[in-house]
N, C-alpha and C. Protein backbone atom coordinates (compact mmCIF):
# COMPACT_ATOMS: atom_id res chain seq x y z
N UNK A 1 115.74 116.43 142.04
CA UNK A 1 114.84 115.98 141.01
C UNK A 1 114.87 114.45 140.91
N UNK A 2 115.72 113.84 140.65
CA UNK A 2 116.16 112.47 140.48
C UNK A 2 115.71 111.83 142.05
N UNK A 3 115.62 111.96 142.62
CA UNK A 3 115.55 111.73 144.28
C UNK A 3 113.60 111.31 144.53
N UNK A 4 113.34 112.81 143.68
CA UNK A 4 112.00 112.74 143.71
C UNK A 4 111.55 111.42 142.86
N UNK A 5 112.02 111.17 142.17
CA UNK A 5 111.57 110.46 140.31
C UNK A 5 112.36 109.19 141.22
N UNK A 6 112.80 108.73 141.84
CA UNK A 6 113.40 107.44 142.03
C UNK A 6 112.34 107.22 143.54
N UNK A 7 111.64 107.75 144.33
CA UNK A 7 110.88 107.83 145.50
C UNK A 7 109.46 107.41 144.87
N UNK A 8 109.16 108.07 143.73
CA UNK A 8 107.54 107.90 142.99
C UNK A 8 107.80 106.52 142.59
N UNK A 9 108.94 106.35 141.86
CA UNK A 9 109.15 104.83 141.24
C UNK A 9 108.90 103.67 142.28
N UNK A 10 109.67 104.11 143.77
CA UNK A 10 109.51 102.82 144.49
C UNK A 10 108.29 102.95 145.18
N UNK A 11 107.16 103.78 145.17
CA UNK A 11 105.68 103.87 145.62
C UNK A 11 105.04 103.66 144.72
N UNK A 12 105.27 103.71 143.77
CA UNK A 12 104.25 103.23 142.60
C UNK A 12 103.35 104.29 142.16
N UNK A 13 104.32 106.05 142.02
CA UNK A 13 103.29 106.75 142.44
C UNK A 13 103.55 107.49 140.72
N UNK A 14 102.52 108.75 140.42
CA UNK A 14 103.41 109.52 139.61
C UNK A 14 103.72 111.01 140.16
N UNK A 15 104.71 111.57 139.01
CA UNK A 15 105.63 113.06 139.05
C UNK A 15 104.86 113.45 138.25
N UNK A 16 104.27 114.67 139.06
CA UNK A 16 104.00 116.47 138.31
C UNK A 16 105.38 116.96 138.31
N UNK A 17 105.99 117.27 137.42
CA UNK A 17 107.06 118.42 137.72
C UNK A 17 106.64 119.75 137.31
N UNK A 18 107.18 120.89 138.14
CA UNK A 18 106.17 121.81 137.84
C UNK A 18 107.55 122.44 138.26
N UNK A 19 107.10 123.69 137.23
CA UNK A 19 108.48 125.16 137.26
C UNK A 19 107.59 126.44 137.16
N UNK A 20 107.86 127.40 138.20
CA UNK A 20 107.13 128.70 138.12
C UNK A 20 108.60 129.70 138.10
N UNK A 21 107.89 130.89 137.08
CA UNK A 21 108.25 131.97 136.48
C UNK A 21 107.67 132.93 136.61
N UNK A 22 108.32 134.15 137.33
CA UNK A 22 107.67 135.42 137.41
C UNK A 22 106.80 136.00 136.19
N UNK A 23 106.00 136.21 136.46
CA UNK A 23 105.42 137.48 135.51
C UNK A 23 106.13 138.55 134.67
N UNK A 24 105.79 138.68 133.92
CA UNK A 24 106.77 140.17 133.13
C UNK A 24 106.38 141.76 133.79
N UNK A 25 107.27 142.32 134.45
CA UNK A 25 107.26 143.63 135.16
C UNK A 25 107.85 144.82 134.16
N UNK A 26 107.23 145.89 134.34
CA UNK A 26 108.04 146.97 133.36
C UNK A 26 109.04 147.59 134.42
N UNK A 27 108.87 147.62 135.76
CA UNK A 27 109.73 148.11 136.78
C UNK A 27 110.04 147.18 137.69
N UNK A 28 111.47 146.74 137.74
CA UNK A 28 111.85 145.45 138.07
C UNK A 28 113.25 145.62 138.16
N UNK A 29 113.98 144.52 139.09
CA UNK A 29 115.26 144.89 139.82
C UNK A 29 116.16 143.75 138.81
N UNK A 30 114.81 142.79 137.90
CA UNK A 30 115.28 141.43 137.52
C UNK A 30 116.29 142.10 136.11
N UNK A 31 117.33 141.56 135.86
CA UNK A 31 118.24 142.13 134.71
C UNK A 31 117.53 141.25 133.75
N UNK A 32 116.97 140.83 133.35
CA UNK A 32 116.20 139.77 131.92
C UNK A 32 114.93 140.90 131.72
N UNK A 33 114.17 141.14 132.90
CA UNK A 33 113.01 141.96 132.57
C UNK A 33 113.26 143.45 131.98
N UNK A 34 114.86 143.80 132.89
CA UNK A 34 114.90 145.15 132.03
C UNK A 34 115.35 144.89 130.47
N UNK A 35 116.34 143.97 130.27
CA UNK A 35 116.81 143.65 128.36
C UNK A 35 115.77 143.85 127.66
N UNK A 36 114.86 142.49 128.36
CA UNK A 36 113.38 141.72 127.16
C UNK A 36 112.29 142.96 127.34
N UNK A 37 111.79 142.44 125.79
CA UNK A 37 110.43 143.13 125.80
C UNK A 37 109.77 142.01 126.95
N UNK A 38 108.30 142.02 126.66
CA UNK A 38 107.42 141.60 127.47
C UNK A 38 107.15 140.58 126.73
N UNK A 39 106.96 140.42 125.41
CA UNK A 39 107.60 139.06 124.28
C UNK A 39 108.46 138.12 124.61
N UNK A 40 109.91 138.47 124.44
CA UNK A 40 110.72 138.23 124.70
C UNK A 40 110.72 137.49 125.95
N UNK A 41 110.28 138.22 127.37
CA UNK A 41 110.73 137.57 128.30
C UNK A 41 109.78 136.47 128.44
N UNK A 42 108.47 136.45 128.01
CA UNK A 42 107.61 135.37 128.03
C UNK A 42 107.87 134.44 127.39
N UNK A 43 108.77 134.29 126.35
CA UNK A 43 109.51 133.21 125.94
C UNK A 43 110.57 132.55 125.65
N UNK A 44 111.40 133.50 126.42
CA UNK A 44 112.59 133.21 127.42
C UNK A 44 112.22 132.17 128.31
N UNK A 45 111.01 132.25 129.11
CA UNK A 45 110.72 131.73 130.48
C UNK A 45 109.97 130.40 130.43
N UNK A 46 109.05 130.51 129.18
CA UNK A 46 108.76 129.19 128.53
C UNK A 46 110.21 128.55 128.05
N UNK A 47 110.52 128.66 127.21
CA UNK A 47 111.77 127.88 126.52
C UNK A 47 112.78 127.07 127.79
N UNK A 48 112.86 127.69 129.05
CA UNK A 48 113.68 127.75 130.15
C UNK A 48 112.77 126.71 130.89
N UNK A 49 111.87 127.24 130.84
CA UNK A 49 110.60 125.97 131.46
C UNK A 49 110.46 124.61 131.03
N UNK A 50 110.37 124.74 130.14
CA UNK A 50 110.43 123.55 128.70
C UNK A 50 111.81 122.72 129.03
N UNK A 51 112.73 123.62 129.09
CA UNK A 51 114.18 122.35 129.21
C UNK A 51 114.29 121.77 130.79
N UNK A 52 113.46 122.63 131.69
CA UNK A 52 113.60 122.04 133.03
C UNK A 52 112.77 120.78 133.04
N UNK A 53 111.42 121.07 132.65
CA UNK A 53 110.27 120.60 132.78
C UNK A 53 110.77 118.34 131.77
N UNK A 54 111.46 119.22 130.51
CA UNK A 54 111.97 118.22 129.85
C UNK A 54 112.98 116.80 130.34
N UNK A 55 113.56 117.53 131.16
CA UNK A 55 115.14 117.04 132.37
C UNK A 55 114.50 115.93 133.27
N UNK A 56 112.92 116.74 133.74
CA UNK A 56 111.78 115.84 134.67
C UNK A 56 111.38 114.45 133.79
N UNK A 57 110.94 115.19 133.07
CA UNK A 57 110.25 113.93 132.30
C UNK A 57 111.23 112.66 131.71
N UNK A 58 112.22 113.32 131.13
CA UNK A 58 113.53 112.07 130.93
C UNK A 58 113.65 111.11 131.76
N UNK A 59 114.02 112.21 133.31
CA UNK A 59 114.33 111.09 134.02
C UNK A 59 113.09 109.89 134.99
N UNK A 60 111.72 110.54 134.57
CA UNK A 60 110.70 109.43 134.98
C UNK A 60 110.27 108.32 133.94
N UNK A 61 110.54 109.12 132.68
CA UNK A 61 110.49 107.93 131.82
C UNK A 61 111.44 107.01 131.71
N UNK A 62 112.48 107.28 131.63
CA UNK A 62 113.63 106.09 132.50
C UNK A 62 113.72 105.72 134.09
N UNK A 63 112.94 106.06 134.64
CA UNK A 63 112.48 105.48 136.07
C UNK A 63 111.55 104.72 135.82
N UNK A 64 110.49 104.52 134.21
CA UNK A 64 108.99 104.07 134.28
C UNK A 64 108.46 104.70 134.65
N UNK A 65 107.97 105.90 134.92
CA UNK A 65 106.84 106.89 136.44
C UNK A 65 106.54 107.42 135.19
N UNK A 66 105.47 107.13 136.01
CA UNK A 66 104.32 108.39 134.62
C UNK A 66 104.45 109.47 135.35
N UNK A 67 104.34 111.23 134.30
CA UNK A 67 104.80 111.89 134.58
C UNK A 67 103.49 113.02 133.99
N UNK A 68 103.36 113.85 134.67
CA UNK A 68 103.09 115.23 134.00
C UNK A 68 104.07 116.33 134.12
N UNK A 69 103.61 117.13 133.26
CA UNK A 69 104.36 118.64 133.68
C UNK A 69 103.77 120.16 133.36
N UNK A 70 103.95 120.94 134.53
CA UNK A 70 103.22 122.30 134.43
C UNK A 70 104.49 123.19 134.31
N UNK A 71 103.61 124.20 133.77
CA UNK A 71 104.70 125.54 133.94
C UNK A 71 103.81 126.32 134.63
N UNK A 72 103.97 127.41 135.67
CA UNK A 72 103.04 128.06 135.72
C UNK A 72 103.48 130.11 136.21
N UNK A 73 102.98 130.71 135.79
CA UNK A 73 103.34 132.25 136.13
C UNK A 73 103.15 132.76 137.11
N UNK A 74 103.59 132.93 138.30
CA UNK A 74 103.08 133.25 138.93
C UNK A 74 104.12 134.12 139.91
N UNK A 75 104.41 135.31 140.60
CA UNK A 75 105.15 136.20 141.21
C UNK A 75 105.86 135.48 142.45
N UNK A 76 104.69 134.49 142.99
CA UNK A 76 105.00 134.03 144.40
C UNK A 76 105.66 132.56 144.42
N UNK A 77 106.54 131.92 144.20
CA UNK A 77 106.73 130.46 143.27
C UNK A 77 106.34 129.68 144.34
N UNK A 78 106.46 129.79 145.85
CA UNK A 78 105.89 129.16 147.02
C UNK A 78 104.03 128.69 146.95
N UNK A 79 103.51 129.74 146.84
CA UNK A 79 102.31 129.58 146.23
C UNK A 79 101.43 129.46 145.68
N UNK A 80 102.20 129.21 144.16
CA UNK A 80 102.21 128.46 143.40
C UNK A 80 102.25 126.89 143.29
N UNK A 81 103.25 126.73 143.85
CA UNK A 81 103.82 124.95 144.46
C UNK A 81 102.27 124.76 145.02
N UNK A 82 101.96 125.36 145.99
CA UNK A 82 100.75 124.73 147.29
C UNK A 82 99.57 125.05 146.26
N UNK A 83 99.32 125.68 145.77
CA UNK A 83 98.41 126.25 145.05
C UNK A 83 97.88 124.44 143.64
N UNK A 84 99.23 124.32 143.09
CA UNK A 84 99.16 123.34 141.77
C UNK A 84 98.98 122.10 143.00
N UNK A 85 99.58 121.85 143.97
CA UNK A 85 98.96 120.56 144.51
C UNK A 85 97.89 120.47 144.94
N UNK A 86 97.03 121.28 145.75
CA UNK A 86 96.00 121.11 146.19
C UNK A 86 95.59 120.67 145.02
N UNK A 87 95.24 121.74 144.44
CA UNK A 87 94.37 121.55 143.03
C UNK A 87 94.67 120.23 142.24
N UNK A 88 96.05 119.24 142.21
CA UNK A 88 95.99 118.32 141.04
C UNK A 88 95.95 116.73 142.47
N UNK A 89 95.60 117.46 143.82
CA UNK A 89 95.40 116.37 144.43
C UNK A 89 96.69 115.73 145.00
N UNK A 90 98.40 116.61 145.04
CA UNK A 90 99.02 116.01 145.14
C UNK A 90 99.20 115.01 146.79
N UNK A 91 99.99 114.00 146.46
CA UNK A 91 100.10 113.40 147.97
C UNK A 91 101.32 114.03 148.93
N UNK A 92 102.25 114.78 147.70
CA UNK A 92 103.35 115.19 148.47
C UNK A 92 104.00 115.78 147.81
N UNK A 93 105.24 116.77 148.30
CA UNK A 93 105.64 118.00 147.57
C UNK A 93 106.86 117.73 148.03
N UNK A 94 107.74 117.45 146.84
CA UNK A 94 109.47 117.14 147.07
C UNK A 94 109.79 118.21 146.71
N UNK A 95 111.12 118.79 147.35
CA UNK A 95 111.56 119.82 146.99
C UNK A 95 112.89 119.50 147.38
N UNK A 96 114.09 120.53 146.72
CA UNK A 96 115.47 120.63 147.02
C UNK A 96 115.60 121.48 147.85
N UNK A 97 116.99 121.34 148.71
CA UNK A 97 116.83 122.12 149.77
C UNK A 97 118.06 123.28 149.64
N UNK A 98 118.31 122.82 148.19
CA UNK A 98 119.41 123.88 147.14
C UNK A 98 120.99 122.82 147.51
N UNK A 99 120.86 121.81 148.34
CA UNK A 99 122.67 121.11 148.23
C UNK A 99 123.51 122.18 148.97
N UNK A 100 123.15 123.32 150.02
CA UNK A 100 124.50 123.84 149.99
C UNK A 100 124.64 123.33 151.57
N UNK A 101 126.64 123.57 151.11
CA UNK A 101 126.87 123.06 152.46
C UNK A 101 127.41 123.95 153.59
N UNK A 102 128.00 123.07 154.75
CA UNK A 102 128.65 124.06 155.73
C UNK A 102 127.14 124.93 156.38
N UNK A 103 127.97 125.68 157.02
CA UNK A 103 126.65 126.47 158.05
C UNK A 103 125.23 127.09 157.26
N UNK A 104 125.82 127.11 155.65
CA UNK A 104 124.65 127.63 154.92
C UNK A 104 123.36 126.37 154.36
N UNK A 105 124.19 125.56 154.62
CA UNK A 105 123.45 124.35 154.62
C UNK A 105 122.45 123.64 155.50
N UNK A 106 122.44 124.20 156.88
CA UNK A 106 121.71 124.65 157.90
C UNK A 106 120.05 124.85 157.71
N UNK A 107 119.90 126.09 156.41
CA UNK A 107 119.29 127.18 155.86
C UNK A 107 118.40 126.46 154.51
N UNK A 108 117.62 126.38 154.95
CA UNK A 108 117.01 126.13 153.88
C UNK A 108 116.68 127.36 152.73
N UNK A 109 116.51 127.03 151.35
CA UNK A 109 116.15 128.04 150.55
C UNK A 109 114.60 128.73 150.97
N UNK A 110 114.28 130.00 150.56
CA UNK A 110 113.15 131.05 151.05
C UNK A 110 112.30 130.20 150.36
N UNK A 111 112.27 129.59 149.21
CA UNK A 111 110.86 129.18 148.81
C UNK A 111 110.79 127.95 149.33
N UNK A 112 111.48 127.12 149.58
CA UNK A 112 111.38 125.64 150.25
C UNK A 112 110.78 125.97 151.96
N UNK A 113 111.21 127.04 152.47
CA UNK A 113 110.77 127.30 153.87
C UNK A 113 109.39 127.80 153.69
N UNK A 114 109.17 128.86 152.59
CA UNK A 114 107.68 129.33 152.61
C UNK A 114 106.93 128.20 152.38
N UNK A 115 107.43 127.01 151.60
CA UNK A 115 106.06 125.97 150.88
C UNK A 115 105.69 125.09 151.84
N UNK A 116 106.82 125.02 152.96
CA UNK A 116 106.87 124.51 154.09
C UNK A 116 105.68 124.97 155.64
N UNK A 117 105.61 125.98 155.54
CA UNK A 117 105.13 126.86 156.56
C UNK A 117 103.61 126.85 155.64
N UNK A 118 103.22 126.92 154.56
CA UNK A 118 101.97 127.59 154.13
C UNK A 118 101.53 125.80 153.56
N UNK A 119 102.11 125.12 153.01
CA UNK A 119 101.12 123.96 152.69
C UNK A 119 100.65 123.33 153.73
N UNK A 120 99.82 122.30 153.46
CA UNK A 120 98.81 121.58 154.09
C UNK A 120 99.32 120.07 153.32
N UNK A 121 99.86 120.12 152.21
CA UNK A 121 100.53 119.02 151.64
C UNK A 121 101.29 118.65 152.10
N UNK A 122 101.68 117.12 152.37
CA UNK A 122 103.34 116.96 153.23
C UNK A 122 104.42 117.44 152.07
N UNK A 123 105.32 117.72 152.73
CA UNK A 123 106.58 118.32 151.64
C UNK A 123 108.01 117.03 152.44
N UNK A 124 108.33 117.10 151.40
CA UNK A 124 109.90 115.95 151.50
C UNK A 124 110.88 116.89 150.98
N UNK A 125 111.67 117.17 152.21
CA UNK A 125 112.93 118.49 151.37
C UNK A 125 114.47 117.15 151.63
N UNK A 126 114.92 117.99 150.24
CA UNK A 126 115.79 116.28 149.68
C UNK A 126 116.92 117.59 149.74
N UNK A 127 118.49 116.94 150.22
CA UNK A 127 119.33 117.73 150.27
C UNK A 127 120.72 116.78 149.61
């Protein structure tokens, strides 16, 4: 995140930060979807969104970078990502590549490889 927000700063560019959240399922493997109602988990996932989304914006407003931020619902979070840039025009799609190390570090995470393979946006995977 910080990587991204310190890269926009020295281009002169701005940060969308954007966080996607599954949908609410009544049959689901997810342990939050079986607890929560369908209430509940929808604002679980906002509130959770909100403090990520919040973390973004801190740190561009102390970078100076103007900033937006989305939340968005969606099952597929890969296509989602490609989906919110096309559409807001982005120039480029930073992503984490999750920090892990040793041979698993190798490996990129499933949604950083899918956003990779399916955008048309350049993507910057920051490790």
């Amino acid at each position: 995140m910080l990587a991204g927000v310190d890269f926009a700063r020295e281009l002169g560019a701005e940060v969308v930060g954007l966080t996607v959240t599954p949908a609410f399922h009544v049959l689901s493997t997810d342990s939050e979807m079986l607890e929560d109602t369908p209430e509940q988990f929808t604002a679980n996932s906002a509130a959770r969104a909100g403090r990520i989304l919040a973390d973004v914006e801190n740190a561009a407003r102390e970078a100076g970078v103007p900033y937006r931020g989305k939340h968005v619902v969606d099952d597929d979070p890969y296509a989602a990502i490609v989906a919110t840039a096309q559409r807001l025009g982005c120039d480029l799609i930073t992503m984490a590549s999750h920090g892990r190390r040793g041979l698993k570090g190798l490996l990129l995470g499933s949604e950083t490889q899918k956003v990779l393979v399916h955008s048309t946006v350049p993507v910057l995977v920051h490790r």
